[in-house]
C-alpha atoms as a PDB file:
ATOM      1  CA  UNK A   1      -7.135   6.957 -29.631  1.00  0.00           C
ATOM      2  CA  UNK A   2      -3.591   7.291 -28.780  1.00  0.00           C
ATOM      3  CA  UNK A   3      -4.242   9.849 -26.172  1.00  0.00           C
ATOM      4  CA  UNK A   4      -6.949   7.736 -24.596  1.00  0.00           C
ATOM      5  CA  UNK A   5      -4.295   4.665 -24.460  1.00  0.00           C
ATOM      6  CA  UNK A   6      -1.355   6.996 -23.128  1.00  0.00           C
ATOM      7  CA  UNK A   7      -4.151   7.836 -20.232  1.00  0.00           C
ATOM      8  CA  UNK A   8      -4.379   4.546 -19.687  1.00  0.00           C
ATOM      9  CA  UNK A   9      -0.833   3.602 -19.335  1.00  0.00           C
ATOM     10  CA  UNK A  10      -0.555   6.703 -17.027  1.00  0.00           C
ATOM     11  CA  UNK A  11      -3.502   5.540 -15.204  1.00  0.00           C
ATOM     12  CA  UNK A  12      -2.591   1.727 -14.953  1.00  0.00           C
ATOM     13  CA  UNK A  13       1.023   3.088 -13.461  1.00  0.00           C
ATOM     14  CA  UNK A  14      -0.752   5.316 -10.367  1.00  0.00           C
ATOM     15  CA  UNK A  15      -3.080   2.230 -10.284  1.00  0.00           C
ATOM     16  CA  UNK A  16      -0.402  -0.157  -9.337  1.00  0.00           C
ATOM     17  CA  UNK A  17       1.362   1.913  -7.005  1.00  0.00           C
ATOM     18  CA  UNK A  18      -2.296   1.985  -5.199  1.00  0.00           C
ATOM     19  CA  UNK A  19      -2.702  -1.569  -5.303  1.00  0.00           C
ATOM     20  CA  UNK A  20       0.638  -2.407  -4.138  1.00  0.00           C
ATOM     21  CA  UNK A  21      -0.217  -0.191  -0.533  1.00  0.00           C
ATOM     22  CA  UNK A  22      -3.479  -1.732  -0.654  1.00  0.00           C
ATOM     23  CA  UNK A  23      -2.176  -4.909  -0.637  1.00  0.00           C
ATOM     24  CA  UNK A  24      -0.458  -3.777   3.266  1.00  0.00           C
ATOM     25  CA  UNK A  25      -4.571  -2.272   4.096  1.00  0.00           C
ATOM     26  CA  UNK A  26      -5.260  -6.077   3.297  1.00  0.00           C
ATOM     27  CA  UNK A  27      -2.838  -7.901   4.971  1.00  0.00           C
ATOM     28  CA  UNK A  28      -3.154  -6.476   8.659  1.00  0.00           C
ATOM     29  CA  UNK A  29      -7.631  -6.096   7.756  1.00  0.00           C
ATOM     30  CA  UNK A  30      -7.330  -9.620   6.995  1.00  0.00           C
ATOM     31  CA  UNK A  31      -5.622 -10.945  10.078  1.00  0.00           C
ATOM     32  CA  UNK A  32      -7.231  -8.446  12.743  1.00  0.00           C
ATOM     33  CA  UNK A  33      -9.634  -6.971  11.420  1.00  0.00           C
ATOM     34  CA  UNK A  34      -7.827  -3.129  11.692  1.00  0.00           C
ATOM     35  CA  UNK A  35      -7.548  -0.420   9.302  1.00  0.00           C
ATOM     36  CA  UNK A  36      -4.180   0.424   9.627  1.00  0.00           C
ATOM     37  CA  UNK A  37      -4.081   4.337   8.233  1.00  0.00           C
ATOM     38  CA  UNK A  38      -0.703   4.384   9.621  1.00  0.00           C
ATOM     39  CA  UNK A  39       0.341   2.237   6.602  1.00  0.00           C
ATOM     40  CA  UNK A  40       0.497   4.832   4.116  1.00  0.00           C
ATOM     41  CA  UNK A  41       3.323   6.840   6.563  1.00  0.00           C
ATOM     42  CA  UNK A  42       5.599   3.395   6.368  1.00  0.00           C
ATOM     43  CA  UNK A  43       5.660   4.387   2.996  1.00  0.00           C
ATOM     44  CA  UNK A  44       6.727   7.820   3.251  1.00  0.00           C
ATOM     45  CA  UNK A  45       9.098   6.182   5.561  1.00  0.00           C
ATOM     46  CA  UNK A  46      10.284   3.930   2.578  1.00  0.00           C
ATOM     47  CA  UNK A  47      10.504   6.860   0.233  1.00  0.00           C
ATOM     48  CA  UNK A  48      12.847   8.915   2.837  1.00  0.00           C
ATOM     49  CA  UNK A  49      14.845   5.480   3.203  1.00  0.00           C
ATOM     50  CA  UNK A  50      15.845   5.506  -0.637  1.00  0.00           C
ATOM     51  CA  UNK A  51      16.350   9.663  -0.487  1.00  0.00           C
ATOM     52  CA  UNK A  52      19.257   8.496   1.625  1.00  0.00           C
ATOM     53  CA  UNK A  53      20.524   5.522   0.551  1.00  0.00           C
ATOM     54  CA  UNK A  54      20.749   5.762  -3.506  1.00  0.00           C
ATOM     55  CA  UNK A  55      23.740   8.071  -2.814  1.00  0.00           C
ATOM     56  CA  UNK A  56      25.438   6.079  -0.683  1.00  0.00           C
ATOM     57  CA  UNK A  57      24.645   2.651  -2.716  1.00  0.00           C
ATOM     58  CA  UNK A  58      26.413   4.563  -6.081  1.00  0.00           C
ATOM     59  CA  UNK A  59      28.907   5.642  -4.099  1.00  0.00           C
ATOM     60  CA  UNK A  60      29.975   2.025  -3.373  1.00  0.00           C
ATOM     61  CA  UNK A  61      29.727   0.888  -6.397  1.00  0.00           C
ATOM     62  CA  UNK A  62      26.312  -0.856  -5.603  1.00  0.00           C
ATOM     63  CA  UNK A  63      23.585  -0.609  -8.267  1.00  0.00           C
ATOM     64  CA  UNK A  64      20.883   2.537  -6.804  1.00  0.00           C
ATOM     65  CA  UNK A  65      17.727  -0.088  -6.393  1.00  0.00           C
ATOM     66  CA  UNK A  66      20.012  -2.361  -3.860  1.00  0.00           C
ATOM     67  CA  UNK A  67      18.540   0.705  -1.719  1.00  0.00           C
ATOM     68  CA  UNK A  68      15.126  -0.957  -1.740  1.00  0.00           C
ATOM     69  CA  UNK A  69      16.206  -3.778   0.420  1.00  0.00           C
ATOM     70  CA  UNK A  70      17.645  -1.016   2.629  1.00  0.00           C
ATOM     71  CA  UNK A  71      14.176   0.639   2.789  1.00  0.00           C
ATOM     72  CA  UNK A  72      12.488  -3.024   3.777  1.00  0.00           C
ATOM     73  CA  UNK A  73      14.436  -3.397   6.750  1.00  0.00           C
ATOM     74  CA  UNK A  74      13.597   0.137   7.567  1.00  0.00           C
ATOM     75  CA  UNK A  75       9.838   0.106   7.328  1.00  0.00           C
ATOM     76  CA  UNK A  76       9.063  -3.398   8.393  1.00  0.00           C
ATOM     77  CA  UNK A  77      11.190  -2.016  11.610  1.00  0.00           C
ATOM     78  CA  UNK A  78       9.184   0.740  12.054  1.00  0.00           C
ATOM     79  CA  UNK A  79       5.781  -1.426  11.148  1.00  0.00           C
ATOM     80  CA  UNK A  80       6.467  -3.998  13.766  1.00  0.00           C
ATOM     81  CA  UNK A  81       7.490  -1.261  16.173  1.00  0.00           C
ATOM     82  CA  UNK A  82       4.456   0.359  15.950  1.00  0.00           C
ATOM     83  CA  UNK A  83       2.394  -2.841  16.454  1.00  0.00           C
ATOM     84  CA  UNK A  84       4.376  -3.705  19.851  1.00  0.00           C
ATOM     85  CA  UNK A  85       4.367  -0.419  21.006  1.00  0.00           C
ATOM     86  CA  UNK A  86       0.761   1.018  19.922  1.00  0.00           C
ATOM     87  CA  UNK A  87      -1.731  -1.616  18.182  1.00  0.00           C
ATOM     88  CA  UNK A  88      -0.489  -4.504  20.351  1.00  0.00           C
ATOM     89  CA  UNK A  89      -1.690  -2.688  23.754  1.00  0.00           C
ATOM     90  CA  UNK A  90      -4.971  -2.027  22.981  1.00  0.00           C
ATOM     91  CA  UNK A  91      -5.833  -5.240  21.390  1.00  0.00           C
ATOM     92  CA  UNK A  92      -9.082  -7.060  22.420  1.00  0.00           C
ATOM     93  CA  UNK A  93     -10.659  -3.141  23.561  1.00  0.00           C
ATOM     94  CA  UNK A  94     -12.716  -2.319  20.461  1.00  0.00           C
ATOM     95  CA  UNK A  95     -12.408  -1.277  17.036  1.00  0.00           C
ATOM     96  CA  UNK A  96     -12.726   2.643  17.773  1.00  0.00           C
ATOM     97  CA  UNK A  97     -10.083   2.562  20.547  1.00  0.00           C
ATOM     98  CA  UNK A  98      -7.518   0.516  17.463  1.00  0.00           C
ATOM     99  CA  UNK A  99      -8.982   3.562  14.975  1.00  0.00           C
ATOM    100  CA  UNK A 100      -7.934   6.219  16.844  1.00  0.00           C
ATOM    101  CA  UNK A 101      -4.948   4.439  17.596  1.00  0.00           C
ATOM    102  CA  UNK A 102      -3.978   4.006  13.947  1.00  0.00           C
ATOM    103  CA  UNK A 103      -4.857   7.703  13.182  1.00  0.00           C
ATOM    104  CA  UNK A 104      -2.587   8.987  16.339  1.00  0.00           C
ATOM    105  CA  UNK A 105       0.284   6.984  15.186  1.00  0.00           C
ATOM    106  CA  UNK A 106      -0.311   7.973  11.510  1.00  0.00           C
ATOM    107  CA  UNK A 107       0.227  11.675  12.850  1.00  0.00           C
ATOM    108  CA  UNK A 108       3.323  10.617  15.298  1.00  0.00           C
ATOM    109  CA  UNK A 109       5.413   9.509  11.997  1.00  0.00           C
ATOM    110  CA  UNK A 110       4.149  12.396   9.544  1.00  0.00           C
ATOM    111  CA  UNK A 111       4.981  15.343  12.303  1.00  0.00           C
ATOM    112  CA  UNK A 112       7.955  13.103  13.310  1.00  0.00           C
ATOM    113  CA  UNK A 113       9.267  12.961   9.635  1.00  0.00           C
ATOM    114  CA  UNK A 114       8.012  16.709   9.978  1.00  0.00           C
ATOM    115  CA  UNK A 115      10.751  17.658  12.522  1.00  0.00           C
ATOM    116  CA  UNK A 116      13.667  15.382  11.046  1.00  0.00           C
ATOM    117  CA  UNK A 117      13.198  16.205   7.674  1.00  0.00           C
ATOM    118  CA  UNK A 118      11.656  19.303   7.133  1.00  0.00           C
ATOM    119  CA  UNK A 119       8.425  20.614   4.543  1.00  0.00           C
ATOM    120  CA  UNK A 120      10.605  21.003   1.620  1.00  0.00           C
ATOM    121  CA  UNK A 121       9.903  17.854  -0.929  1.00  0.00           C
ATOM    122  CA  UNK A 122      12.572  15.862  -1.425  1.00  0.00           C
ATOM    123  CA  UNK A 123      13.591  14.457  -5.166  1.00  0.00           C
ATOM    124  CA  UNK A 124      14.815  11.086  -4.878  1.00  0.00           C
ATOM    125  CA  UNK A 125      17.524   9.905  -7.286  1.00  0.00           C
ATOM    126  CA  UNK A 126      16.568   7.966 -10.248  1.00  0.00           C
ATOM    127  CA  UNK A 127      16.857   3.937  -9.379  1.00  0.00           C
ATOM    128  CA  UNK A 128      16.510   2.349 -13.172  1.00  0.00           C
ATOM    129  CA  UNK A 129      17.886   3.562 -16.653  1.00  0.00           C
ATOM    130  CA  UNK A 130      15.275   2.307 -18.976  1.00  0.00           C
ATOM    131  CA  UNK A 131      14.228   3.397 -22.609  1.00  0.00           C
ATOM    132  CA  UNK A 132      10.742   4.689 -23.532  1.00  0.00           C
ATOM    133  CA  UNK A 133       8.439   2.247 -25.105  1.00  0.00           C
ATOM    134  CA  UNK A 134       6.806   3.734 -28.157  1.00  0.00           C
ATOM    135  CA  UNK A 135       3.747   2.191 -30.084  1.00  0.00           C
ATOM    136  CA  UNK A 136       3.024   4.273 -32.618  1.00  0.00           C
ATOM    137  CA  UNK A 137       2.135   7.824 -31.778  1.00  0.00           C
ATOM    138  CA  UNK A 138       2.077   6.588 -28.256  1.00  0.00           C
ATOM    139  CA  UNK A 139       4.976   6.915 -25.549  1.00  0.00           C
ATOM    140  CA  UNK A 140       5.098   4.798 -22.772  1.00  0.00           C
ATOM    141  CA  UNK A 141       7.381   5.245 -19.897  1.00  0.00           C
ATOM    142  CA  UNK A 142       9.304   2.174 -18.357  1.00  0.00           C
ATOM    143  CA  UNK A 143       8.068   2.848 -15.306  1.00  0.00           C
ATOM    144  CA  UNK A 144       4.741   2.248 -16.116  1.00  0.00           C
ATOM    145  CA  UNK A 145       5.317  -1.454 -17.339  1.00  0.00           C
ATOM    146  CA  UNK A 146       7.850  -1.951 -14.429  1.00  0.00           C
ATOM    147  CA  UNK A 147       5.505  -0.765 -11.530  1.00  0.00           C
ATOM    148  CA  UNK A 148       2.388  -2.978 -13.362  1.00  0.00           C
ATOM    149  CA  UNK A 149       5.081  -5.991 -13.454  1.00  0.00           C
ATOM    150  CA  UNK A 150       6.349  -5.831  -9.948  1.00  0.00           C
ATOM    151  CA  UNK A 151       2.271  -5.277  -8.786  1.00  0.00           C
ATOM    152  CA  UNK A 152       1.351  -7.975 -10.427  1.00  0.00           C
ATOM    153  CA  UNK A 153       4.022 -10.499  -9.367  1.00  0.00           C
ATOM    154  CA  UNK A 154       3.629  -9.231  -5.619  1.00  0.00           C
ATOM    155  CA  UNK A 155       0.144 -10.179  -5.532  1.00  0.00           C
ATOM    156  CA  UNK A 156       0.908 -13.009  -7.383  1.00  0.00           C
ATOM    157  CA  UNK A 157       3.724 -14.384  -4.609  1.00  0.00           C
ATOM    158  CA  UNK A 158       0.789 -12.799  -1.909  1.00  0.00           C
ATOM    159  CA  UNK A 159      -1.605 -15.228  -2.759  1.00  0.00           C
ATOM    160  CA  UNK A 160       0.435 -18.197  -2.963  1.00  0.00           C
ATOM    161  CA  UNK A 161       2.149 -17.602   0.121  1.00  0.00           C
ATOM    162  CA  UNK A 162      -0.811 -17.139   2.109  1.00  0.00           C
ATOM    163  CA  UNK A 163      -2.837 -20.030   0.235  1.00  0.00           C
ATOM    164  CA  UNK A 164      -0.440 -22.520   0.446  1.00  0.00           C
ATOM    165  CA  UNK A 165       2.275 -22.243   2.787  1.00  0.00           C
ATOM    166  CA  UNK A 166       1.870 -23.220   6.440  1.00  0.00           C
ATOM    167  CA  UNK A 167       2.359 -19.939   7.817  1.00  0.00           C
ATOM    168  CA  UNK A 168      -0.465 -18.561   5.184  1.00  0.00           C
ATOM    169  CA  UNK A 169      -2.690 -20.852   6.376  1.00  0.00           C
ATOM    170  CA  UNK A 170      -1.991 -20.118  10.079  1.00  0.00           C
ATOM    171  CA  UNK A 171      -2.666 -16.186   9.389  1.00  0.00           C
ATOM    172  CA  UNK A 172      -6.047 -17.460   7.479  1.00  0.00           C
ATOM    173  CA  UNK A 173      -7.123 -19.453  10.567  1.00  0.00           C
ATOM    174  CA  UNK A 174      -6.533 -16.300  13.396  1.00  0.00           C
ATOM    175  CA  UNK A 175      -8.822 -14.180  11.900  1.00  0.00           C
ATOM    176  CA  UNK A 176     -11.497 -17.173  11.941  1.00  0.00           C
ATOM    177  CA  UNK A 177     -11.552 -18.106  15.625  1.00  0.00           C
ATOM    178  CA  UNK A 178      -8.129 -17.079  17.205  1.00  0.00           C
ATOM    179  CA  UNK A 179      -9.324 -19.221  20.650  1.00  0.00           C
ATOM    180  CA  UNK A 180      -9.006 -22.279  18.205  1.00  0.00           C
ATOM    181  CA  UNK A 181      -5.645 -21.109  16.434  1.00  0.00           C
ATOM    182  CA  UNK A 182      -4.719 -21.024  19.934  1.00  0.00           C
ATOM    183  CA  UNK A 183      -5.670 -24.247  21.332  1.00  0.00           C
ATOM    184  CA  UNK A 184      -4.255 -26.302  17.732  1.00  0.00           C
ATOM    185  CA  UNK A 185      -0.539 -24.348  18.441  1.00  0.00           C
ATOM    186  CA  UNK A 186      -0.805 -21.614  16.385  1.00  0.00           C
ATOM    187  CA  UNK A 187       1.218 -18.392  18.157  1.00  0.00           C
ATOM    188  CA  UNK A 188      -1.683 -16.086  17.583  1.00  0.00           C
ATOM    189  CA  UNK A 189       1.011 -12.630  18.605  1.00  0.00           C
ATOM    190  CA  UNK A 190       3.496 -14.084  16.213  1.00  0.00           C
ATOM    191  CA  UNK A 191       0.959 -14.170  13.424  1.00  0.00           C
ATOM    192  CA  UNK A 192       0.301 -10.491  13.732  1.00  0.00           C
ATOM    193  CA  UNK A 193       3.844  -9.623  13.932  1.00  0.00           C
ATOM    194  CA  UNK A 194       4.347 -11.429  11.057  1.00  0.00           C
ATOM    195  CA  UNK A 195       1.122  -9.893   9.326  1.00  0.00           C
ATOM    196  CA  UNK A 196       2.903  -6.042  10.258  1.00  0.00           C
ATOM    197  CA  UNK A 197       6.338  -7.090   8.947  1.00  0.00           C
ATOM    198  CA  UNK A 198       5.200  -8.463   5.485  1.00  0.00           C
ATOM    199  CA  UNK A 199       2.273  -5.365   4.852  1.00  0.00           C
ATOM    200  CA  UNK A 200       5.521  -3.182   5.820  1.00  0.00           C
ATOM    201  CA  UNK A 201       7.784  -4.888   3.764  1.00  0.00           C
ATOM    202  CA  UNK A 202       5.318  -3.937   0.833  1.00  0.00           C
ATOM    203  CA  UNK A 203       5.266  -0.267   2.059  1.00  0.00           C
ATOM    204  CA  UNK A 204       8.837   0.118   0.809  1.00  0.00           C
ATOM    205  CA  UNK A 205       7.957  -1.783  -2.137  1.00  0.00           C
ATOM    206  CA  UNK A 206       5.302   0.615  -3.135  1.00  0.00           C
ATOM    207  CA  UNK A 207       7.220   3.187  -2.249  1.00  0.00           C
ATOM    208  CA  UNK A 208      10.014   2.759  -4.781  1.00  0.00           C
ATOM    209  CA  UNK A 209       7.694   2.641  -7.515  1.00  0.00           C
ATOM    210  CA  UNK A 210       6.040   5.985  -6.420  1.00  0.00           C
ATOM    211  CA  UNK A 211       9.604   7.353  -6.286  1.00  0.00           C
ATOM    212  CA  UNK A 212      10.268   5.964  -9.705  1.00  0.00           C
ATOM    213  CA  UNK A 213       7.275   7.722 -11.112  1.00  0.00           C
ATOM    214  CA  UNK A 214       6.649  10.556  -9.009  1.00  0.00           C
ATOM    215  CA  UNK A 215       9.920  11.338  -7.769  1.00  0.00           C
ATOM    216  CA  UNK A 216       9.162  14.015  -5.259  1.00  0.00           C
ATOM    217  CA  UNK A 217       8.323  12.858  -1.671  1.00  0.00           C
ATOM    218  CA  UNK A 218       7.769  14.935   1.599  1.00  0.00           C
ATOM    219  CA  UNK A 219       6.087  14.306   4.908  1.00  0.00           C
ATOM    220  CA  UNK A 220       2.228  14.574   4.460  1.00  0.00           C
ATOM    221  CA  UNK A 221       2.922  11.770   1.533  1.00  0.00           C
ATOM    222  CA  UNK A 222       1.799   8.862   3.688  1.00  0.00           C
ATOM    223  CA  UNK A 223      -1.818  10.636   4.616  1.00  0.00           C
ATOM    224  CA  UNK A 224      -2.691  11.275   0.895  1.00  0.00           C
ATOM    225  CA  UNK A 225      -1.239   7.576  -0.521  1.00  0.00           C
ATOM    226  CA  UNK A 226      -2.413   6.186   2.222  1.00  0.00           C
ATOM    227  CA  UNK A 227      -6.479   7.528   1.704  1.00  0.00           C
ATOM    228  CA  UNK A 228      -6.478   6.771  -1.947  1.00  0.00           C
ATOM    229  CA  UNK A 229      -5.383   3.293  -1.113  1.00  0.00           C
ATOM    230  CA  UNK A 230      -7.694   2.739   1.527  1.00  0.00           C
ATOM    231  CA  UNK A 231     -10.389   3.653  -0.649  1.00  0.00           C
ATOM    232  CA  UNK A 232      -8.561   1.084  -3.640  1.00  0.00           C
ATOM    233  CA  UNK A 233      -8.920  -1.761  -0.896  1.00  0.00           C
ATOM    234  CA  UNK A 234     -12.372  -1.021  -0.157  1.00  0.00           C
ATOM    235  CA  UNK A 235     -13.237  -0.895  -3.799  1.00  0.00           C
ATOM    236  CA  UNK A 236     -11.924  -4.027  -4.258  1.00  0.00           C
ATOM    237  CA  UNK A 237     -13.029  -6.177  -1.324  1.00  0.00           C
ATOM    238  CA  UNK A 238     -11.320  -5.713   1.472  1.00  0.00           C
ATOM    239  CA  UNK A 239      -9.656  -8.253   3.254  1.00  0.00           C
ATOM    240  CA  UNK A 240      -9.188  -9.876  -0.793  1.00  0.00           C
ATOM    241  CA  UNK A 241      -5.703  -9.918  -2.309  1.00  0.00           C
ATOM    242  CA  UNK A 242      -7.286  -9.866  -5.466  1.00  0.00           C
ATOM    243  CA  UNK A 243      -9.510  -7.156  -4.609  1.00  0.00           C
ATOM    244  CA  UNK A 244      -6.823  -4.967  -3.478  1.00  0.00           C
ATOM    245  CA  UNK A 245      -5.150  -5.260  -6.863  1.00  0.00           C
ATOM    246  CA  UNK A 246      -8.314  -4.982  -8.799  1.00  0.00           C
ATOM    247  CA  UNK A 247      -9.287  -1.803  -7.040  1.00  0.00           C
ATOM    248  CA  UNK A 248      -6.338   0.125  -6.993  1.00  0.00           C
ATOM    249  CA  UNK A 249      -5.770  -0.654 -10.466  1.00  0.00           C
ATOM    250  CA  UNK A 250      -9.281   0.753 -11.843  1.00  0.00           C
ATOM    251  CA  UNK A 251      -8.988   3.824  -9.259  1.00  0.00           C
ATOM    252  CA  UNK A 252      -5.645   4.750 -10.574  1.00  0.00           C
ATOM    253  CA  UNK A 253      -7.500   4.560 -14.660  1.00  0.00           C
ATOM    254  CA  UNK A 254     -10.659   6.500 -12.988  1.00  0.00           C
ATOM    255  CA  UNK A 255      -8.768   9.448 -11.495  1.00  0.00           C
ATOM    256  CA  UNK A 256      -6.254   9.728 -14.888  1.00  0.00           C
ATOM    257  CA  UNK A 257      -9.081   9.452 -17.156  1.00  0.00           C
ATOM    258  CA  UNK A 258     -11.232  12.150 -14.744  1.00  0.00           C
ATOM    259  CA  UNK A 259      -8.313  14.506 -14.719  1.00  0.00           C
ATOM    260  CA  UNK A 260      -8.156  14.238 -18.707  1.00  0.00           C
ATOM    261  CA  UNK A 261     -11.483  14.145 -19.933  1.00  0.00           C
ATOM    262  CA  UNK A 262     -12.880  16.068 -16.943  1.00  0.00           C
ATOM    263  CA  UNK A 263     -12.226  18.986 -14.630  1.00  0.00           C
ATOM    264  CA  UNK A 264      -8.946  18.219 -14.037  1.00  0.00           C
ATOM    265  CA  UNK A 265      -9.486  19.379 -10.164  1.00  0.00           C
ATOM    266  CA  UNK A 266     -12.518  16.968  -9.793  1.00  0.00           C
ATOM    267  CA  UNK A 267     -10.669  14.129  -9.650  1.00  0.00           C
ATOM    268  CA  UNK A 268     -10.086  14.183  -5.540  1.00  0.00           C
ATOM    269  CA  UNK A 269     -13.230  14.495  -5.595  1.00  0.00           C
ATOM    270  CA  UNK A 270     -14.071  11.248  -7.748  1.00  0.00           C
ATOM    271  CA  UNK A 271     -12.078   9.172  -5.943  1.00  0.00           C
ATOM    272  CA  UNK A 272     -13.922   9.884  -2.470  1.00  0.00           C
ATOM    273  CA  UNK A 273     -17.366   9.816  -3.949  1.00  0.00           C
ATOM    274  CA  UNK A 274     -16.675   6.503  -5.074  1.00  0.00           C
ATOM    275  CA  UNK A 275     -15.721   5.216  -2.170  1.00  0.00           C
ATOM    276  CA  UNK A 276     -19.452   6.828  -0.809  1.00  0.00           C
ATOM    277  CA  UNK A 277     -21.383   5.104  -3.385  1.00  0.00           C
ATOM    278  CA  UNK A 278     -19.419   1.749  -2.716  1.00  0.00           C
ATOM    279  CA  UNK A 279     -20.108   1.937   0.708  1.00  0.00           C
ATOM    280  CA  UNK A 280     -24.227   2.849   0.013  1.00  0.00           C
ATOM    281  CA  UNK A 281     -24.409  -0.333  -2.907  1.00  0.00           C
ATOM    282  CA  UNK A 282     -21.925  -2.458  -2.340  1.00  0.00           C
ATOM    283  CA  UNK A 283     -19.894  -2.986   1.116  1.00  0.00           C
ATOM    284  CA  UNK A 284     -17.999  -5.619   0.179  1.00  0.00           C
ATOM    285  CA  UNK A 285     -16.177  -4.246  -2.853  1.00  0.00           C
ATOM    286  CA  UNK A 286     -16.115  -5.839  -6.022  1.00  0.00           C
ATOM    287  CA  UNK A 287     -14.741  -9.296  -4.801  1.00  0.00           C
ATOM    288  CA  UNK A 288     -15.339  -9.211  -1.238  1.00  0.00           C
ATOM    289  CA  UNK A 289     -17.103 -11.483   0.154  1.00  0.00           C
ATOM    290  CA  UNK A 290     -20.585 -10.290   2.224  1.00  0.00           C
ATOM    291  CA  UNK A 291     -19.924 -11.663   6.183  1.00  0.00           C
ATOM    292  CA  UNK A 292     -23.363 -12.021   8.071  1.00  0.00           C
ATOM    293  CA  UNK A 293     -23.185 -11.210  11.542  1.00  0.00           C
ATOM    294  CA  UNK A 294     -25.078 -13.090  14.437  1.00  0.00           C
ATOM    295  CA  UNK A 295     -27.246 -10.794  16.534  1.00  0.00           C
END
């Protein structure tokens, strides 16, 4: 028993960090109907941000997590960047022409992080000085209950925000019939900017808790993140706030509990096979909602 509930405090902790940079997948799906695979690179972006910065926060006397605010402005630069200069152009000419957009500029920020910082993984400094929380024969690291918390709030403030505040319901109406947002005032480019900045902002969210846990971060980071959370949206609905949470959550448990009851290399495997057999029963994830198309 207590090794099955330390697997699921281990799992529960990669499960939030999934759910958090699902949460970004959802944002910009949401609004224009893109996959953004570039999205898992603004965190790698994030993670190099903090690399940096801890040091130089400490060394002015600044507690190391001011750094995250550091890495916001960072990524939601580069995210609303790479909307005006690559998603923004070919707007309105199909979704394989945005797809192949995404990937290229997925692949322009991993080689360019490639060239700038090298292959070698980098360890980022430790942000928080917490104790261990023990239950029993069970150990649970602080990270784990921090990274759940700060999940769990995010999508909390997420669905509020986009519920009931006027610019949430102006990036709920685009998506609907953006000829209409149009016509009742609603700055349909703004929205989308917007969309980029906050699903960026989140990116450096996510990845301080991955530093937290993981510590280690190098350039291909944003590819492999960025798949298992794409796979943690679709699980959950994507396009759902909820959903997002939901699935990255129960991927995270699935992959710990695979790699410790299991063949402990089957677990890549596991994660992509669900996302098969989703696809094949269920489209719409487990809170999506089915959309009918007219023919």
């Amino acid at each position: 028993m207590a090794k099955f509930i330390q697997s699921l405090a281990n799992g529960l902790n990669l499960g939030s960090i999934y759910a958090l940079t699902a949460l970004g997948y959802t944002m910009v799906y949401g609004i224009i109907r893109m996959i953004n695979f570039a999205h898992g690179d603004f965190i790698m972006v994030g993670g190099f941000t903090l690399f940096y910065m801890i040091p130089i926060m400490t060394k002015i006397g600044l507690p190391a997590w001011f750094s995250v605010f550091a890495a916001i402005i960072v990524c939601v630069f580069v995210g609303v960047a790479t909307e005006q200069i690559a998603y923004k152009p070919v707007r309105g000419q199909g979704s394989t022409t945005a797809l192949i957009t995404a990937l290229g500029m997925s692949l322009v920020l991993e080689n360019g992080a490639l060239v700038l910082f090298g292959s070698a993984p980098r360890n980022v400094p430790p942000m928080f000085d917490l104790p261990l929380i023990k239950f029993g024969e069970v150990t649970i690291p602080p990270q784990t209950v921090l990274t759940l918390a700060i999940g769990i709030v995010a999508m909390i403030l997420l669905t509020l925000f986009v519920r009931y505040t006027k610019l949430g319901k102006a990036m709920r109406a685009v998506p609907e019939d953006k000829i209409a947002s149009t016509l009742v005032g609603i700055n349909v480019n703004r929205i989308i900017t917007i969309t980029f900045a906050i699903g960026s902002g989140l990116a450096a969210v996510a990845s301080m808790m991955y530093t937290t846990s993981y510590v280690s971060i190098k350039n291909e980071l944003g590819i492999t993140l960025g798949l298992k959370a794409f796979v943690a949206a679709v699980l959950g609905g994507i396009g759902s706030v909820p959903g997002a949470m939901a699935g990255g959550l129960l991927l995270g448990i699935i992959e710990i509990m695979v790699k410790v009851y299991m063949l402990p290399g089957t677990y890549e495997a596991a994660t992509y096979l669900i996302l098969i057999l989703v696809l094949l029963i269920r489209p719409s994830g487990l809170m999506g909602k089915a959309v009918s198309e007219k023919v």
